[in-house]
Protein backbone atom coordinates (compact mmCIF):
# COMPACT_ATOMS: atom_id res chain seq x y z
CA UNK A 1 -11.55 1.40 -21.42
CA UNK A 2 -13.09 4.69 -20.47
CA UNK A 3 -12.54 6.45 -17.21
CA UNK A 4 -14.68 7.01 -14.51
CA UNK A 5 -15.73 11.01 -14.72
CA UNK A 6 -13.92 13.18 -12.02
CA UNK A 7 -16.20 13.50 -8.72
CA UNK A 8 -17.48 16.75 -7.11
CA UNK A 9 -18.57 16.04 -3.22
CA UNK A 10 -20.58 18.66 -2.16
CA UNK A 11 -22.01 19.72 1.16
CA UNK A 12 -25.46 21.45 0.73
CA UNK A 13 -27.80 20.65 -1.64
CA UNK A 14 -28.25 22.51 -4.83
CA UNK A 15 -31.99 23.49 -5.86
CA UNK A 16 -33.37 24.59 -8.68
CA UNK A 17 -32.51 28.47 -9.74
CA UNK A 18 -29.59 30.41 -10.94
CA UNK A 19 -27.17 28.65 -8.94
CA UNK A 20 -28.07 25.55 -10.34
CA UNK A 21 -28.82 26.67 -13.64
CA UNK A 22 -24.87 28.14 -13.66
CA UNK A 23 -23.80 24.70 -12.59
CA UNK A 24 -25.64 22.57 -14.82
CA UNK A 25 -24.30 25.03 -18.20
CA UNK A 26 -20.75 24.28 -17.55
CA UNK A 27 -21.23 20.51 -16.25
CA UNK A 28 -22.85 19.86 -19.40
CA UNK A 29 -19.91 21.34 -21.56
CA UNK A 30 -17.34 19.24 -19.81
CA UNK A 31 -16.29 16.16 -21.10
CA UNK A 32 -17.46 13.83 -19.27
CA UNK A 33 -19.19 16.29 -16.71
CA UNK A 34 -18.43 15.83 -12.97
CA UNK A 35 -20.27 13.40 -11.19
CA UNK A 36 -21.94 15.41 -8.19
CA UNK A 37 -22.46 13.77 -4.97
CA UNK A 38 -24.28 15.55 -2.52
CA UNK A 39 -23.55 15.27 1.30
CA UNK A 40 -26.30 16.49 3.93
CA UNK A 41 -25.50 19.81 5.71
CA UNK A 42 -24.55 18.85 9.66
CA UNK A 43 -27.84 20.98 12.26
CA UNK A 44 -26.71 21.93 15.59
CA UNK A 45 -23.86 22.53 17.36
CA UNK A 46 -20.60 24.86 17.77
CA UNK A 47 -18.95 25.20 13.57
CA UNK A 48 -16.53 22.88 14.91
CA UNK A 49 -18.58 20.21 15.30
CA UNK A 50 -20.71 20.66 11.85
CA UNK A 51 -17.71 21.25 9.86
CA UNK A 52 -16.00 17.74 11.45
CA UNK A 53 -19.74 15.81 11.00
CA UNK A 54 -19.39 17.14 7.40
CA UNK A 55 -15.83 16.33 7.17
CA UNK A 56 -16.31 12.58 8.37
CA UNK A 57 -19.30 12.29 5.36
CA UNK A 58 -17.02 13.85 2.40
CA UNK A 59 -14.20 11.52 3.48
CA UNK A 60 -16.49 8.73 3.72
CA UNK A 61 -17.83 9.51 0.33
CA UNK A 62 -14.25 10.03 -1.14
CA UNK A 63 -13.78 6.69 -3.62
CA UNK A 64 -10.54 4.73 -2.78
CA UNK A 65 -7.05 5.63 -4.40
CA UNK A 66 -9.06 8.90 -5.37
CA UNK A 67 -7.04 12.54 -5.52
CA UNK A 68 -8.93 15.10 -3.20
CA UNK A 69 -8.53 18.92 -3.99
CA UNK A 70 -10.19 20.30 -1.56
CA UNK A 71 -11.45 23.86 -2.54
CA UNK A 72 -10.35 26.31 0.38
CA UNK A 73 -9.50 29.80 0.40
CA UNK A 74 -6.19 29.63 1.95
CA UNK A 75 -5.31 27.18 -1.27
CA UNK A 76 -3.24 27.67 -4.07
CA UNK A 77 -5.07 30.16 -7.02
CA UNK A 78 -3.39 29.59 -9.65
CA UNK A 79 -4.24 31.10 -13.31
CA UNK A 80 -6.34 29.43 -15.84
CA UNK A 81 -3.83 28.57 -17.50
CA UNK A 82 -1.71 27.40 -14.14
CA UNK A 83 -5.43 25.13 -13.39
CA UNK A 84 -5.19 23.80 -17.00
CA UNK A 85 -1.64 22.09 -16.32
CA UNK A 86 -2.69 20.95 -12.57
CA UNK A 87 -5.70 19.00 -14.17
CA UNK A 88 -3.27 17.74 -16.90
CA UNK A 89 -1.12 16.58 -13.85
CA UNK A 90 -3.60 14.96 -11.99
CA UNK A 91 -5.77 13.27 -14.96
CA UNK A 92 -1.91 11.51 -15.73
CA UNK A 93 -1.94 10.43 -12.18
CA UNK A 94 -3.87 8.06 -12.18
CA UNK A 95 -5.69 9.03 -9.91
CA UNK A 96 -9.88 10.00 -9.54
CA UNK A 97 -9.88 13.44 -9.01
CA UNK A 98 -12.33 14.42 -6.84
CA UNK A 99 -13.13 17.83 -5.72
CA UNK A 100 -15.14 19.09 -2.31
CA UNK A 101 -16.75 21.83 -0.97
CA UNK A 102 -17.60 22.54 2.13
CA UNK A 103 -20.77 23.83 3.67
CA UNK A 104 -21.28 27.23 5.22
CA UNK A 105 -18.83 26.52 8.19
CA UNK A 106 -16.05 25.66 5.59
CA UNK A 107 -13.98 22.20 5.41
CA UNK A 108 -12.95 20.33 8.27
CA UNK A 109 -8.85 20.07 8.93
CA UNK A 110 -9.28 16.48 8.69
CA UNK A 111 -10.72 17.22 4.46
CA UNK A 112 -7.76 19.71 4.32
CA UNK A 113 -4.83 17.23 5.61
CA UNK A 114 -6.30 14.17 3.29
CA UNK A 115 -6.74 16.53 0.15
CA UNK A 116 -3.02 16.11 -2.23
CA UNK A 117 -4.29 20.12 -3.40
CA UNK A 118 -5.96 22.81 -1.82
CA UNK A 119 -7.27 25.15 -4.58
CA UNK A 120 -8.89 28.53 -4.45
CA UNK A 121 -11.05 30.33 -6.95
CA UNK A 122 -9.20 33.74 -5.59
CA UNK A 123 -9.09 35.49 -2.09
CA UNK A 124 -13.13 36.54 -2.34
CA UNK A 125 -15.49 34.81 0.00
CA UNK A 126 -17.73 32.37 -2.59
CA UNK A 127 -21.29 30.66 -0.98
CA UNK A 128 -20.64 27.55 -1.12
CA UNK A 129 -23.88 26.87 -3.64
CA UNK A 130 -22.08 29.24 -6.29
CA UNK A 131 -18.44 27.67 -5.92
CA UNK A 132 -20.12 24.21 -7.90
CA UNK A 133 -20.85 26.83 -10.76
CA UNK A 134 -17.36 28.36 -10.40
CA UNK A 135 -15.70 25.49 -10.50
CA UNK A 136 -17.20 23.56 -13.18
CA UNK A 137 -16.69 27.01 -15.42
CA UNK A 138 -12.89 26.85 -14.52
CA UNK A 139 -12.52 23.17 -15.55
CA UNK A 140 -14.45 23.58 -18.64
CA UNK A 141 -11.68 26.88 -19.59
CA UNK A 142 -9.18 24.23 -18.43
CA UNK A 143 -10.17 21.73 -20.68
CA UNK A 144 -10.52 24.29 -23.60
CA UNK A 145 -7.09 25.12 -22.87
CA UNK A 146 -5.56 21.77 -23.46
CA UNK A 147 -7.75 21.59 -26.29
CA UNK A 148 -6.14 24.40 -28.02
CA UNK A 149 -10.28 25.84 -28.45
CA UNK A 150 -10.51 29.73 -28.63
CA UNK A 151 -13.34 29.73 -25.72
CA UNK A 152 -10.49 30.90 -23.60
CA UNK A 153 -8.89 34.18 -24.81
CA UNK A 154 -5.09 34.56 -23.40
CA UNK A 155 -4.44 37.75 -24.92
CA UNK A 156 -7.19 39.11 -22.56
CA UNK A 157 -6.06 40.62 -19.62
């Protein structure tokens, strides 16, 4: 019995261009490729309120039993190599992993407290649309990694 491919909940919708075109390369490559669901961006009022309006509709989206990493800045950023072992860790689990990003105003505390790993792609500030292309590059180097394939070059500084 297979298992269900890891999840990506994403606030903001991704349209066609480079952003999208990024995402799509790597998705493709990984095996299987995240399975993107899409959560509205939250109109009107003070960030506090979008980013818990946004918050409410990841968790709500979040499959039961699943393992959130939330992608946040103030996470962990851990080497490729460091990511490769974390995914090993969570694919033995059990466990759906399932990634989010927030929207413009960030991730709710409520997304933070609930996710079992906060990871960041480094101490830059990332739009939100380019993190799904970031991301899905990263995992695809993680899973070349494990797979002993030369796309990732450790002797590289």
């Amino acid at each position: 019995m297979s298992r269900p491919p890891p999840r990506l909940l994403a606030v903001g919708r991704l349209r066609p261009g480079p952003e999208a075109a990024l995402f799509a390369e790597y998705n493709n490559r990984l095996r299987p490729p995240l399975h993107v669901t899409e959560i509205a961006e939250a109109r009107g009022g003070a960030p506090a309120e979008i980013r818990r309006r946004e918050g409410a509709a990841l968790l709500a989206a979040l499959p039961e039993g699943a393992l959130l990493v939330a992608l946040d800045l103030g996470g962990a950023a851990p080497s490729s190599e460091g990511l490769a072992a974390l995914w090993t860790r969570w694919e033995e689990s059990g466990r759906l992993p399932c990634f989010a990003i927030g929207g413009a105003e960030g991730l709710d505390p409520a997304v933070l407290a609930a996710a079992a790993h906060r990871l960041s792609l480094g101490p830059l500030t990332w739009p939100h649309l380019l993190v799904r292309g970031l991301l899905a590059e990263q995992l695809f180097r993680a899973q070349a990694i494990r797979a002993g394939h030369p796309y990732h070059r450790a002797w590289r500084p």
